[in-house]
PDB file of N, CA and C in Angstrom:
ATOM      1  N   UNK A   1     -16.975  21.112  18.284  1.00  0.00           N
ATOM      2  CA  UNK A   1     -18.142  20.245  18.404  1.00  0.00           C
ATOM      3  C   UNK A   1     -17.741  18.815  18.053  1.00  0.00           C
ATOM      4  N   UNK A   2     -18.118  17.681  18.675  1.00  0.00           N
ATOM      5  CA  UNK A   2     -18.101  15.988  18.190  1.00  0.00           C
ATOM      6  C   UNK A   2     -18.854  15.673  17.849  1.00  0.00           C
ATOM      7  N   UNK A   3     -18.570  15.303  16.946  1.00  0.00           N
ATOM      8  CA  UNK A   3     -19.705  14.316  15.913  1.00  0.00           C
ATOM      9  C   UNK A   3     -19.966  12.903  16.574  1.00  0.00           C
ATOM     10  N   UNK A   4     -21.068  12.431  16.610  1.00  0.00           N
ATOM     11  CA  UNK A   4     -21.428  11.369  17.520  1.00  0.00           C
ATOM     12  C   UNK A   4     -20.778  10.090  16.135  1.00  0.00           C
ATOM     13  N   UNK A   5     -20.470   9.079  15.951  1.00  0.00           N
ATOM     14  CA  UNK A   5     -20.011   8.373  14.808  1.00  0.00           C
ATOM     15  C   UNK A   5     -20.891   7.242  15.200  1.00  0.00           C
ATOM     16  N   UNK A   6     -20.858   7.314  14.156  1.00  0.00           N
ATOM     17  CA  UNK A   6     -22.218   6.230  13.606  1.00  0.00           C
ATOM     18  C   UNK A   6     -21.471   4.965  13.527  1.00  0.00           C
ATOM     19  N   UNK A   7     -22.463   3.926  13.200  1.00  0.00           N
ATOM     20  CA  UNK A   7     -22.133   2.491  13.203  1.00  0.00           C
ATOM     21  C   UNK A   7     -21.062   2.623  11.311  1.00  0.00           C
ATOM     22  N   UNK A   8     -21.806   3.283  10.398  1.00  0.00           N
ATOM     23  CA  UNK A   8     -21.411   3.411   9.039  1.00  0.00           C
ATOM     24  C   UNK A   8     -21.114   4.692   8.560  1.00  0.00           C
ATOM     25  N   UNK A   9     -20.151   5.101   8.403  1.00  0.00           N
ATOM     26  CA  UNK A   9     -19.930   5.962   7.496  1.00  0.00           C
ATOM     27  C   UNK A   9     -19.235   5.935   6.033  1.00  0.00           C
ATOM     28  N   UNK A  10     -19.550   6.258   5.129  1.00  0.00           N
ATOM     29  CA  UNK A  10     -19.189   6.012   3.808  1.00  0.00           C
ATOM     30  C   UNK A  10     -17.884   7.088   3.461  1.00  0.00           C
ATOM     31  N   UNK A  11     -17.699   7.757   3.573  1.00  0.00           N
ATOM     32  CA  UNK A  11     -16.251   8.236   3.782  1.00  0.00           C
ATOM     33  C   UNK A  11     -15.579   7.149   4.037  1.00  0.00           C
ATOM     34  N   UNK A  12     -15.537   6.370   5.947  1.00  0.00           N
ATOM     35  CA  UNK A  12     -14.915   5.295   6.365  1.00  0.00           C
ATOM     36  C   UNK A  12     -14.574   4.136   5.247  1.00  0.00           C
ATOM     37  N   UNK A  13     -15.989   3.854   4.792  1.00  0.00           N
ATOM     38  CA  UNK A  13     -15.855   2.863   3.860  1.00  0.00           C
ATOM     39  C   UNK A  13     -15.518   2.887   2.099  1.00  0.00           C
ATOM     40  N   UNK A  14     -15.331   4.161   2.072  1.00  0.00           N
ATOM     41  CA  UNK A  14     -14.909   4.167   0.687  1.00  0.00           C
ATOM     42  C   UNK A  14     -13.234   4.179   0.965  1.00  0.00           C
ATOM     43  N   UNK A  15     -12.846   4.707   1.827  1.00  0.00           N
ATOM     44  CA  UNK A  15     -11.265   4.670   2.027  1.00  0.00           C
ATOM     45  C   UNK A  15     -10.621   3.132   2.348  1.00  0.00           C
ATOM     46  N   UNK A  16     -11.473   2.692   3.204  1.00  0.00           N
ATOM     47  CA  UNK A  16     -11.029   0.799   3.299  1.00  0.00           C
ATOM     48  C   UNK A  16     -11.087   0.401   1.992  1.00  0.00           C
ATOM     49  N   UNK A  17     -11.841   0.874   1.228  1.00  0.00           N
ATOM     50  CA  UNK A  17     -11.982   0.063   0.049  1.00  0.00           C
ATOM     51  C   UNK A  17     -10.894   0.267  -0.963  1.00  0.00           C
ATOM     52  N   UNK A  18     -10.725   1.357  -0.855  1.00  0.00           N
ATOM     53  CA  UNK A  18      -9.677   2.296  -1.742  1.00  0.00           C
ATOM     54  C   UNK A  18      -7.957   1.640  -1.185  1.00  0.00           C
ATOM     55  N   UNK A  19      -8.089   1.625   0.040  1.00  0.00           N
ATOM     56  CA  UNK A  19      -6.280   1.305   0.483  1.00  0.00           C
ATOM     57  C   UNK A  19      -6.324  -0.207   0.572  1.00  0.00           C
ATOM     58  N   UNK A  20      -7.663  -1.007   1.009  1.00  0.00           N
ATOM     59  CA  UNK A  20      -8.070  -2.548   1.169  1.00  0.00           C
ATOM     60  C   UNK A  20      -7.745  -3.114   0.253  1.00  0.00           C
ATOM     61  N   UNK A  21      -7.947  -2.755  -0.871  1.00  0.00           N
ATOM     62  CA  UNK A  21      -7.740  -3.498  -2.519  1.00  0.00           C
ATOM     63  C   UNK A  21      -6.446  -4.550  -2.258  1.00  0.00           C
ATOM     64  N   UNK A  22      -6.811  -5.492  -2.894  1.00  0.00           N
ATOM     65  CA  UNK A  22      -5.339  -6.319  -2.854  1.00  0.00           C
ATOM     66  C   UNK A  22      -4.608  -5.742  -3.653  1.00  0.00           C
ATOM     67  N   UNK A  23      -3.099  -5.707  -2.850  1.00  0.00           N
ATOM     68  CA  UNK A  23      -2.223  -4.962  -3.306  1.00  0.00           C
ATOM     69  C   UNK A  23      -1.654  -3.881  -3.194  1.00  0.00           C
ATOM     70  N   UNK A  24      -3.221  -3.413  -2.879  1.00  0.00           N
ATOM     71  CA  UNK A  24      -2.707  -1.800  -2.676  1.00  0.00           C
ATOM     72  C   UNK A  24      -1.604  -1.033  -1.202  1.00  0.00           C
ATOM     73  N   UNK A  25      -1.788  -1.883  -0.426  1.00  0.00           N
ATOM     74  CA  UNK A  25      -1.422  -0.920   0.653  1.00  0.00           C
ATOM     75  C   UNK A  25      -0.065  -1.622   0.440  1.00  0.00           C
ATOM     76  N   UNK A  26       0.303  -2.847   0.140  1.00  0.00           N
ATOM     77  CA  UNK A  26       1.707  -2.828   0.131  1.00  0.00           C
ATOM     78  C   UNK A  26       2.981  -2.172  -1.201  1.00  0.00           C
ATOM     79  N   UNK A  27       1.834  -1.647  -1.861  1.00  0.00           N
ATOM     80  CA  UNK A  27       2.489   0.157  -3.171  1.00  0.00           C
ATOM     81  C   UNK A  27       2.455   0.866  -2.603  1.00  0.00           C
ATOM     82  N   UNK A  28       1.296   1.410  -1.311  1.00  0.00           N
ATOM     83  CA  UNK A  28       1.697   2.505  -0.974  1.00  0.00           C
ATOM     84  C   UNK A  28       2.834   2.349  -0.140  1.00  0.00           C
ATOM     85  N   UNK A  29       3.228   1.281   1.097  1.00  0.00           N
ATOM     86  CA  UNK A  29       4.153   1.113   1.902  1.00  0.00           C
ATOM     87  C   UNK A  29       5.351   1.204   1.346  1.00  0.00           C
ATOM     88  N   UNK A  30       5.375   0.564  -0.264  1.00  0.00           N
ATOM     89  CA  UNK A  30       6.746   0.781  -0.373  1.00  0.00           C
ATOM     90  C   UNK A  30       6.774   2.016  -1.499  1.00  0.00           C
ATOM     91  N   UNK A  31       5.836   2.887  -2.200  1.00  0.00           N
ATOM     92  CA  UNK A  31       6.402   4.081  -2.517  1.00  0.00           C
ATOM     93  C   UNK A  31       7.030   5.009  -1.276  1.00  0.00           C
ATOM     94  N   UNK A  32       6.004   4.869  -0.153  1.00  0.00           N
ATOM     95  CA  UNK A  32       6.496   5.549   1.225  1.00  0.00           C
ATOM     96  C   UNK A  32       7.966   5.448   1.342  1.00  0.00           C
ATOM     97  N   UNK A  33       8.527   3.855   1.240  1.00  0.00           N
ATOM     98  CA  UNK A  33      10.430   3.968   1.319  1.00  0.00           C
ATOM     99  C   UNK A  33      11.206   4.663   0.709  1.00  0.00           C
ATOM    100  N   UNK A  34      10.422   5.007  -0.509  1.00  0.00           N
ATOM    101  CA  UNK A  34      11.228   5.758  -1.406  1.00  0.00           C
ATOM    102  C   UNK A  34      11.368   5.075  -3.016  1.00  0.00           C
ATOM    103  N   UNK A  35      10.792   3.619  -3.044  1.00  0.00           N
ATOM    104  CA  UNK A  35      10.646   3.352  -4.278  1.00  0.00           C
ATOM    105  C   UNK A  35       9.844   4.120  -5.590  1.00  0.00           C
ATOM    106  N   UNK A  36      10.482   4.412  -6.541  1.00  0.00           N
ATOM    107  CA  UNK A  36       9.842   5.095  -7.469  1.00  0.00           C
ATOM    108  C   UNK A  36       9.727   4.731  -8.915  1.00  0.00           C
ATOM    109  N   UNK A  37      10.224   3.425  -9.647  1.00  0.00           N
ATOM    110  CA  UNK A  37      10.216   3.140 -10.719  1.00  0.00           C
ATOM    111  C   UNK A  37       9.597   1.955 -10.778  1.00  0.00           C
ATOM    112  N   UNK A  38       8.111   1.451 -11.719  1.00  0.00           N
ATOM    113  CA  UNK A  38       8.178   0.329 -11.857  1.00  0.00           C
ATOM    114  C   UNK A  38       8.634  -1.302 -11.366  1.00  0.00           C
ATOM    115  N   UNK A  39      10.000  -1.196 -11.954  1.00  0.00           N
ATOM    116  CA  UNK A  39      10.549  -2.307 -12.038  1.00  0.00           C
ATOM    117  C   UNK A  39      11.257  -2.453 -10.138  1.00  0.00           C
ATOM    118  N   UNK A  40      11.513  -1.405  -9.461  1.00  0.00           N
ATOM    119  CA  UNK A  40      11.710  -1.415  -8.227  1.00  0.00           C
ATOM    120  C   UNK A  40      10.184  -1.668  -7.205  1.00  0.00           C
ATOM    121  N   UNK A  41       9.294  -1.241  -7.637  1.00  0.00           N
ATOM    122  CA  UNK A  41       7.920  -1.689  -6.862  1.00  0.00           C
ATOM    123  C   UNK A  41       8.047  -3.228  -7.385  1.00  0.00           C
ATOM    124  N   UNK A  42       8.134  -3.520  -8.539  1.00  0.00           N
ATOM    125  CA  UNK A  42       7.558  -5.207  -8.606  1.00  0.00           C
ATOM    126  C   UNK A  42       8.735  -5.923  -8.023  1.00  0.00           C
ATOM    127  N   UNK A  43      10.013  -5.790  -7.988  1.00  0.00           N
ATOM    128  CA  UNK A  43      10.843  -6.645  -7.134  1.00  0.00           C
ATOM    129  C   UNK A  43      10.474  -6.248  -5.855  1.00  0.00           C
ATOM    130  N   UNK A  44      10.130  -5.195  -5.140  1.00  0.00           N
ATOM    131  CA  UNK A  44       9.775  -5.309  -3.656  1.00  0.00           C
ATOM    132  C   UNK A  44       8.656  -5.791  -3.176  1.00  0.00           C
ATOM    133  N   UNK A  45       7.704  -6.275  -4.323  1.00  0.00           N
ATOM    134  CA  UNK A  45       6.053  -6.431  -3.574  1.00  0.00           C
ATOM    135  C   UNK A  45       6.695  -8.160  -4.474  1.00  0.00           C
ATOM    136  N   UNK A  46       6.546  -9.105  -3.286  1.00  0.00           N
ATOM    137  CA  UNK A  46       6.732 -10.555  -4.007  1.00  0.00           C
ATOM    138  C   UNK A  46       5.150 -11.369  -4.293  1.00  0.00           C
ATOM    139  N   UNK A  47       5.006 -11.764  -5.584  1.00  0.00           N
ATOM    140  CA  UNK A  47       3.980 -12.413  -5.847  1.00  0.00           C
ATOM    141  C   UNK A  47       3.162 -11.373  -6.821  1.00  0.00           C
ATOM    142  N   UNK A  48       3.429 -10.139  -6.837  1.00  0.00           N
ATOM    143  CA  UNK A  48       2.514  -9.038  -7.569  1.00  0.00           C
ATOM    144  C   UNK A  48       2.918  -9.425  -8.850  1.00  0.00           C
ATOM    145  N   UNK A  49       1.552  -9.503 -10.163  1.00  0.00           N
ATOM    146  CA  UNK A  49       1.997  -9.265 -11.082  1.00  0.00           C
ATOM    147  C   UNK A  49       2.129  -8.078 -11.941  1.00  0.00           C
ATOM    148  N   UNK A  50       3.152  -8.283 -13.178  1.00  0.00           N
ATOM    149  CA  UNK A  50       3.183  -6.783 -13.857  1.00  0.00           C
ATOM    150  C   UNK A  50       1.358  -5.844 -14.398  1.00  0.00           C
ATOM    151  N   UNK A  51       1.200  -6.963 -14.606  1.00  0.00           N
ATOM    152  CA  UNK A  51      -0.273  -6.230 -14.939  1.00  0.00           C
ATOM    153  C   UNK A  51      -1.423  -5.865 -13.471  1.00  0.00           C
ATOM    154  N   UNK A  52      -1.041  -6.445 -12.820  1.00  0.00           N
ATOM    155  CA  UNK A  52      -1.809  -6.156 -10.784  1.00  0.00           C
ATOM    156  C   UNK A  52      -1.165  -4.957 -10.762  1.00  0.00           C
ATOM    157  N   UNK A  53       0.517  -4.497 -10.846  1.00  0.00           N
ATOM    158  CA  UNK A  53       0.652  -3.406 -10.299  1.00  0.00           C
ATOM    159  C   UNK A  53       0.641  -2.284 -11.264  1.00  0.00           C
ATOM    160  N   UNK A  54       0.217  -2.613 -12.547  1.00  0.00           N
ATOM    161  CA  UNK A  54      -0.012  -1.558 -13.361  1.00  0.00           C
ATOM    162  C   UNK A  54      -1.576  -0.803 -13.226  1.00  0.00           C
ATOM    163  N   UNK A  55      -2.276  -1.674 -12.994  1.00  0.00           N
ATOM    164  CA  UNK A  55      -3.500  -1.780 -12.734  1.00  0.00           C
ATOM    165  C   UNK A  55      -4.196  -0.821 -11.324  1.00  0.00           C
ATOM    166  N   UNK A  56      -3.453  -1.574 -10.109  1.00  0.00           N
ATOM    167  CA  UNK A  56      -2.888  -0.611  -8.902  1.00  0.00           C
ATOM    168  C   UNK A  56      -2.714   0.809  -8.751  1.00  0.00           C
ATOM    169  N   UNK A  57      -1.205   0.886  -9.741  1.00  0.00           N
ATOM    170  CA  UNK A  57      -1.142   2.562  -9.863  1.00  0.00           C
ATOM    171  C   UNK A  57      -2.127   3.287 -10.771  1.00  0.00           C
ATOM    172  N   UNK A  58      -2.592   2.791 -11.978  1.00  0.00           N
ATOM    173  CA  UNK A  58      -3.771   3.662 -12.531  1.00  0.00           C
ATOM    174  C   UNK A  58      -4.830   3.983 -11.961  1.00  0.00           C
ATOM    175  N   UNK A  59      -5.355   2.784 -10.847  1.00  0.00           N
ATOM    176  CA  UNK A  59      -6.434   3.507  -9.803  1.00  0.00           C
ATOM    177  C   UNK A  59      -6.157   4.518  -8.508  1.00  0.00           C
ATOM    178  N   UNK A  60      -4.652   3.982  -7.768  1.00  0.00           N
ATOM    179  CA  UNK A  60      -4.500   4.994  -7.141  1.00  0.00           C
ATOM    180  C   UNK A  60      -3.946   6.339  -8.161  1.00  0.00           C
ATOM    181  N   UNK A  61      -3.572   6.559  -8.885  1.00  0.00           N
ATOM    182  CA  UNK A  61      -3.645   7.471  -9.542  1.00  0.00           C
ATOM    183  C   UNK A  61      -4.536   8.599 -10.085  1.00  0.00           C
ATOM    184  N   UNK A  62      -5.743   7.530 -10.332  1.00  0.00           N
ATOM    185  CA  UNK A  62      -7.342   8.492 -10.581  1.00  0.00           C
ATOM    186  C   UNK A  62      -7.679   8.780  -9.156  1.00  0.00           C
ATOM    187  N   UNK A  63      -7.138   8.247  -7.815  1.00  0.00           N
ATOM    188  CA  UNK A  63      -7.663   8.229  -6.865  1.00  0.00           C
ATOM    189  C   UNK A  63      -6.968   9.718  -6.336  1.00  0.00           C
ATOM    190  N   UNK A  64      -6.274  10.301  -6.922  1.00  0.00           N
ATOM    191  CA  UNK A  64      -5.161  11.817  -6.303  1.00  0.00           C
ATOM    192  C   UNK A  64      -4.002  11.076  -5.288  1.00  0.00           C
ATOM    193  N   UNK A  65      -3.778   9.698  -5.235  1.00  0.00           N
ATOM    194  CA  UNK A  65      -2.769   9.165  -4.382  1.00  0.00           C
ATOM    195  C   UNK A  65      -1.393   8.837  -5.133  1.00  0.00           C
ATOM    196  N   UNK A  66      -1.313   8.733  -5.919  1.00  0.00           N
ATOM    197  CA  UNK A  66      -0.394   8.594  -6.803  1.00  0.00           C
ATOM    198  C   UNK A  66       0.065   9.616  -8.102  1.00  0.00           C
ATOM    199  N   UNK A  67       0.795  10.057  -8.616  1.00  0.00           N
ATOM    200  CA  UNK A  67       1.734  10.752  -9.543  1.00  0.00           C
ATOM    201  C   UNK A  67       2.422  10.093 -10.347  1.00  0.00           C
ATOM    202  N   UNK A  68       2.155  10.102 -11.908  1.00  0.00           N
ATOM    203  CA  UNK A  68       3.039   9.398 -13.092  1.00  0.00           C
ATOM    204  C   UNK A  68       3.611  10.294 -13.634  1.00  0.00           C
ATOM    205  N   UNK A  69       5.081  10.439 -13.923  1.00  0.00           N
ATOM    206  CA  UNK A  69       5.833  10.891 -14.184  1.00  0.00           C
ATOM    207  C   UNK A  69       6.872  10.563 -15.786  1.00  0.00           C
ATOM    208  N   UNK A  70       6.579  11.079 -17.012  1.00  0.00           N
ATOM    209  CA  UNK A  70       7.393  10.424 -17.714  1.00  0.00           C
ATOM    210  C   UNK A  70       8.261  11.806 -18.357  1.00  0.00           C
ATOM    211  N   UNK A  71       9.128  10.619 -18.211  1.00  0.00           N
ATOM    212  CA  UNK A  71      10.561  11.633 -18.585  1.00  0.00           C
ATOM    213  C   UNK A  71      11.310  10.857 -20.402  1.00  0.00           C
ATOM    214  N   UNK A  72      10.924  12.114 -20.991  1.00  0.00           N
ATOM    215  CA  UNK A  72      11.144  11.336 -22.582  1.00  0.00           C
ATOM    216  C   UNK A  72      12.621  11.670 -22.864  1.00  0.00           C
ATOM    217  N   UNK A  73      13.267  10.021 -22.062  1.00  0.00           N
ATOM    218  CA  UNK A  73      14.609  10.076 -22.771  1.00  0.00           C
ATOM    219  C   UNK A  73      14.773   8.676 -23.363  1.00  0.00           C
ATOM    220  N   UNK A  74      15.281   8.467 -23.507  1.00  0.00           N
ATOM    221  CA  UNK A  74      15.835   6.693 -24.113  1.00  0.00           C
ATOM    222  C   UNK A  74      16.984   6.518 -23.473  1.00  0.00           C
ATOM    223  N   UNK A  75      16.185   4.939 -22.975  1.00  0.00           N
ATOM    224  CA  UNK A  75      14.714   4.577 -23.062  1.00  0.00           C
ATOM    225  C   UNK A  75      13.749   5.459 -21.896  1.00  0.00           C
ATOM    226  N   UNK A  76      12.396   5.678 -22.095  1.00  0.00           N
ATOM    227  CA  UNK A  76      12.101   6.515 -21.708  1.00  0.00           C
ATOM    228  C   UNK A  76      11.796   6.382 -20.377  1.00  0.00           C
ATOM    229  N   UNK A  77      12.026   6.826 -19.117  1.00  0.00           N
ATOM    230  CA  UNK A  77      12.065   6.404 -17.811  1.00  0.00           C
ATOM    231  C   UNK A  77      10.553   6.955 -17.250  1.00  0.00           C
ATOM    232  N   UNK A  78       9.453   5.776 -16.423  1.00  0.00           N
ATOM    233  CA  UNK A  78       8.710   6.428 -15.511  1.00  0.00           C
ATOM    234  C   UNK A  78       9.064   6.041 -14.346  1.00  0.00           C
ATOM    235  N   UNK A  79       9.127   7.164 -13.537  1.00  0.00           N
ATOM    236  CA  UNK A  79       8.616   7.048 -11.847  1.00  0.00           C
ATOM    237  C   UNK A  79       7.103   7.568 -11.463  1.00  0.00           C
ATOM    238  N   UNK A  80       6.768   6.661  -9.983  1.00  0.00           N
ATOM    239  CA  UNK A  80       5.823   6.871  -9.590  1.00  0.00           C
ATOM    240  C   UNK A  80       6.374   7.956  -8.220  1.00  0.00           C
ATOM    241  N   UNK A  81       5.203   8.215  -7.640  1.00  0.00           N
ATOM    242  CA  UNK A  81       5.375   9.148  -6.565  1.00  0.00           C
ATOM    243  C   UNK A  81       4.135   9.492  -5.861  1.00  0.00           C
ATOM    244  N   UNK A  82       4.023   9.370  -4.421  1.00  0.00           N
ATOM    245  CA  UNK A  82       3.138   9.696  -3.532  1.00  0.00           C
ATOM    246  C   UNK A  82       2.476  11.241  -3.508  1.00  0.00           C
ATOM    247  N   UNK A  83       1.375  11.574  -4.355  1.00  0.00           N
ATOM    248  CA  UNK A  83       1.433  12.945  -3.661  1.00  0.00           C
ATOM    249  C   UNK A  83       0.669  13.127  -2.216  1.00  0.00           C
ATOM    250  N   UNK A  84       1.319  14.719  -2.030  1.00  0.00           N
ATOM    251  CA  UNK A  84       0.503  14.928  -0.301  1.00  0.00           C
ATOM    252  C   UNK A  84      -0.794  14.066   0.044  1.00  0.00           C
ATOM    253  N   UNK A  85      -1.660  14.101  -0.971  1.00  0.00           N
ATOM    254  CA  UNK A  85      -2.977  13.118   0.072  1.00  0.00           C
ATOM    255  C   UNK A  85      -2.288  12.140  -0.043  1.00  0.00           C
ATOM    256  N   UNK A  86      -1.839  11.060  -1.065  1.00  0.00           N
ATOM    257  CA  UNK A  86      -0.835   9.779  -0.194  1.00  0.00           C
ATOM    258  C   UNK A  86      -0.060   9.716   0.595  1.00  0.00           C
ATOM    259  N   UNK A  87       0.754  11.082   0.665  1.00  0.00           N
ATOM    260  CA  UNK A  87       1.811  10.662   1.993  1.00  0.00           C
ATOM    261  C   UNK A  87       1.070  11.331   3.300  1.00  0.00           C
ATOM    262  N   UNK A  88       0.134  11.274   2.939  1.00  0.00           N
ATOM    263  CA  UNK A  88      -0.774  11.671   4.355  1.00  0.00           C
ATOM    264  C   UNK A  88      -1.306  10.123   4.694  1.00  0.00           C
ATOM    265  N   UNK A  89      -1.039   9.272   3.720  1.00  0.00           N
ATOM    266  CA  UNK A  89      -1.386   7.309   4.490  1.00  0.00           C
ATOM    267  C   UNK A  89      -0.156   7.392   4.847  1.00  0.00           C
ATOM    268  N   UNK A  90       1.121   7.895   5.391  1.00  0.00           N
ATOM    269  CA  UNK A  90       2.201   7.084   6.242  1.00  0.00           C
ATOM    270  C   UNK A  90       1.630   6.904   7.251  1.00  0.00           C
ATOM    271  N   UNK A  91       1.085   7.623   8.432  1.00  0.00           N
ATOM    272  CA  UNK A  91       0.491   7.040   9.665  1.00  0.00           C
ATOM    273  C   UNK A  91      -0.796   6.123   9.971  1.00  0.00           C
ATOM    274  N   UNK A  92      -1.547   5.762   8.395  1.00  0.00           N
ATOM    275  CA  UNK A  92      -2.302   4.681   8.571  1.00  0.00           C
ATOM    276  C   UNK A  92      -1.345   3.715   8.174  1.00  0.00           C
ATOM    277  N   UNK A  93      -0.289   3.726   7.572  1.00  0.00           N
ATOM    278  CA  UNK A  93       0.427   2.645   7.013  1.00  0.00           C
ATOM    279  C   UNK A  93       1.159   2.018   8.248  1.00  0.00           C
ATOM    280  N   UNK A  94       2.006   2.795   9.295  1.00  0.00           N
ATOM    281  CA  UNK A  94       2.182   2.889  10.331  1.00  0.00           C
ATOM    282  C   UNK A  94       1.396   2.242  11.386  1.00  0.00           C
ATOM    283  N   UNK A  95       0.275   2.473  11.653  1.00  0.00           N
ATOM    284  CA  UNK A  95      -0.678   1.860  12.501  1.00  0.00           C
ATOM    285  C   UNK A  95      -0.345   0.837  11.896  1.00  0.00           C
ATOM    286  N   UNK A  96      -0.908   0.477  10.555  1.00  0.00           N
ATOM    287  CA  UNK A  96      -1.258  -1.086  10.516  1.00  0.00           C
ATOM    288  C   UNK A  96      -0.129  -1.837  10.579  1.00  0.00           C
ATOM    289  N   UNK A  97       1.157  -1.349  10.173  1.00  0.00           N
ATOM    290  CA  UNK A  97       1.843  -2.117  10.182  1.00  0.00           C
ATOM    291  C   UNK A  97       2.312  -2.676  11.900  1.00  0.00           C
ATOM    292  N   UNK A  98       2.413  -1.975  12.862  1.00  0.00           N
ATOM    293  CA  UNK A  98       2.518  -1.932  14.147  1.00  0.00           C
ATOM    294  C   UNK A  98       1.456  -2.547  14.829  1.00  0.00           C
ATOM    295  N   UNK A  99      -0.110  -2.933  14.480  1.00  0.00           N
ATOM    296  CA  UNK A  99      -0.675  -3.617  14.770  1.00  0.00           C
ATOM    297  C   UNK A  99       0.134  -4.785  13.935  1.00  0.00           C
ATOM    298  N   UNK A 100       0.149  -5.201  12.580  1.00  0.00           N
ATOM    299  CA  UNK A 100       0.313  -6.491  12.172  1.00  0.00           C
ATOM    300  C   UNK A 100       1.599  -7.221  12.936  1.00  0.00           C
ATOM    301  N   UNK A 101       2.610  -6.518  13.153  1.00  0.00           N
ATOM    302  CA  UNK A 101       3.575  -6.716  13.949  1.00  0.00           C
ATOM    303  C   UNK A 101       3.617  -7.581  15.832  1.00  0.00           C
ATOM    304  N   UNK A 102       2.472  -6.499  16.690  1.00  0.00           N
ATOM    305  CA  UNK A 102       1.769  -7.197  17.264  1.00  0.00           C
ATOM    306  C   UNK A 102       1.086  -8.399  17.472  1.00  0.00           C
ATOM    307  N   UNK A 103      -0.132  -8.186  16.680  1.00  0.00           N
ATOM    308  CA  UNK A 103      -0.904  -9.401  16.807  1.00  0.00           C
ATOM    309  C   UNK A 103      -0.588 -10.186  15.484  1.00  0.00           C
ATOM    310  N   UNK A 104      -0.280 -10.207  14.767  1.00  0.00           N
ATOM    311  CA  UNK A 104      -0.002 -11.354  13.879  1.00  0.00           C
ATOM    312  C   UNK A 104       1.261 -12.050  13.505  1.00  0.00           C
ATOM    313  N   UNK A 105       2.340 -11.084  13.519  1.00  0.00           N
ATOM    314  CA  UNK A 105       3.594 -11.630  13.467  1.00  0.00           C
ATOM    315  C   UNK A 105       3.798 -12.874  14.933  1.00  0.00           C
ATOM    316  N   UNK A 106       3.344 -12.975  16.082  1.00  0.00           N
ATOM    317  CA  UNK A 106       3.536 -13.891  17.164  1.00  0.00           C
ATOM    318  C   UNK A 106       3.169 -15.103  16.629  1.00  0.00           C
ATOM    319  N   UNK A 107       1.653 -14.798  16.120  1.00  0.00           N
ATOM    320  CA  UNK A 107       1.030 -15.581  15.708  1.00  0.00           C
ATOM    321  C   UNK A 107       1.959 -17.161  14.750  1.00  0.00           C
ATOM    322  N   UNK A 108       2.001 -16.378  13.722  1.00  0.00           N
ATOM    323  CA  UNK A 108       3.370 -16.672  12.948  1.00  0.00           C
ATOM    324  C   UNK A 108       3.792 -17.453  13.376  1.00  0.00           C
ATOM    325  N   UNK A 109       5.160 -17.109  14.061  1.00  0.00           N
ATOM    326  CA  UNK A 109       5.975 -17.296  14.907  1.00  0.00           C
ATOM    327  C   UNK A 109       5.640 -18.906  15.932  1.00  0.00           C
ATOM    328  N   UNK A 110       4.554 -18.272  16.491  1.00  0.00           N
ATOM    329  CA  UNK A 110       4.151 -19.632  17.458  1.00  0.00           C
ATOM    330  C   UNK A 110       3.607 -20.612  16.359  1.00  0.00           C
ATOM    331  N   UNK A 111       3.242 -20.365  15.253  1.00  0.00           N
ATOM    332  CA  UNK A 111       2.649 -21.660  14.431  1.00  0.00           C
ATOM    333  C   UNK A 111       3.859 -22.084  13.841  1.00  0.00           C
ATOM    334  N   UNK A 112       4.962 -21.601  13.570  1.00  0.00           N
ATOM    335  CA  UNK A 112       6.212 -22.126  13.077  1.00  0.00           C
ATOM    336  C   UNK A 112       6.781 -23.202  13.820  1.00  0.00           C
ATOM    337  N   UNK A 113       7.051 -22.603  15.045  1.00  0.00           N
ATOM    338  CA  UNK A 113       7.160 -23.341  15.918  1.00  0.00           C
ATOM    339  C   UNK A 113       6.727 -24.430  16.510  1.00  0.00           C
ATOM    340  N   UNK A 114       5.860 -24.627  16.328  1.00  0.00           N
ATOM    341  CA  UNK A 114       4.565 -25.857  16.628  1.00  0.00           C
ATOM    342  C   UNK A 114       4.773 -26.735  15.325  1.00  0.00           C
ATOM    343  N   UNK A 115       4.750 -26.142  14.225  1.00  0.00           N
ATOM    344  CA  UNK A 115       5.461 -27.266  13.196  1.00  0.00           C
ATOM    345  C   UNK A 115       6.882 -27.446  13.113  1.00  0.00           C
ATOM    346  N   UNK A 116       7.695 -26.777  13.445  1.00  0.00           N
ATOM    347  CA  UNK A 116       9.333 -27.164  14.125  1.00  0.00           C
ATOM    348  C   UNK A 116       9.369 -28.688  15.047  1.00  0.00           C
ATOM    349  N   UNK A 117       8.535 -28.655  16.101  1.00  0.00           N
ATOM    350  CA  UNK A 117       8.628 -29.498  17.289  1.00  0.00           C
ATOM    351  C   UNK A 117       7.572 -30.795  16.744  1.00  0.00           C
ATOM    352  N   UNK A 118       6.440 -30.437  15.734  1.00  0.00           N
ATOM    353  CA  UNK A 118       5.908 -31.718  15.350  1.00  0.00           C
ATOM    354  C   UNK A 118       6.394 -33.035  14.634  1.00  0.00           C
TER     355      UNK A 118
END
């Protein structure tokens, strides 16, 4: 059976809100690579601060998208980690990134250019 889709659905919109957050989708993109410690998410996300991405993983974390992991050695090491409902965002991560690639990276590109030649 199809569900006729409405102008609003709140499912829809609680998930934009949830991956929309500033910040957020570029933690999940790069736990997706394989980053898993702290100090490797904040050198790959430029401009994030330590307290934004601490902040970040504790909500995707309450959210079932994220996994904290501490391992009590010295000094004591955490990794983060995608579980299954997060690595079920690689193919929204995917889309968007392949749209942004599309239509906005040209974009870019041609405005660079236009200040190159001015």
């Amino acid at each position: 059976m199809v569900r006729e889709r409405s102008a609003f659905c709140p499912y829809y919109h609680q998930a934009v809100e949830l991956v929309g957050s500033r910040w957020t989708g570029a933690i999940i993109r790069a736990l997706l690579s394989g980053l898993t410690r702290f100090g490797e998410l904040a050198a790959a996300i430029p401009g994030i601060s330590d307290r934004m991405l601490s902040e970040r993983l504790k909500q995707l974390e309450a959210a079932g998208i994220v996994v904290r992991t501490v391992y009590p050695e010295t000094p004591v090491r955490v990794e983060y980690r995608l579980t299954p409902k997060g690595e079920a965002l690689a193919d929204v991560v995917a889309a968007i990134s392949a749209w942004a690639e599309r239509w906005l990276a040209p974009a870019e590109e041609a405005a660079d250019s236009r200040r190159a030649a001015g």
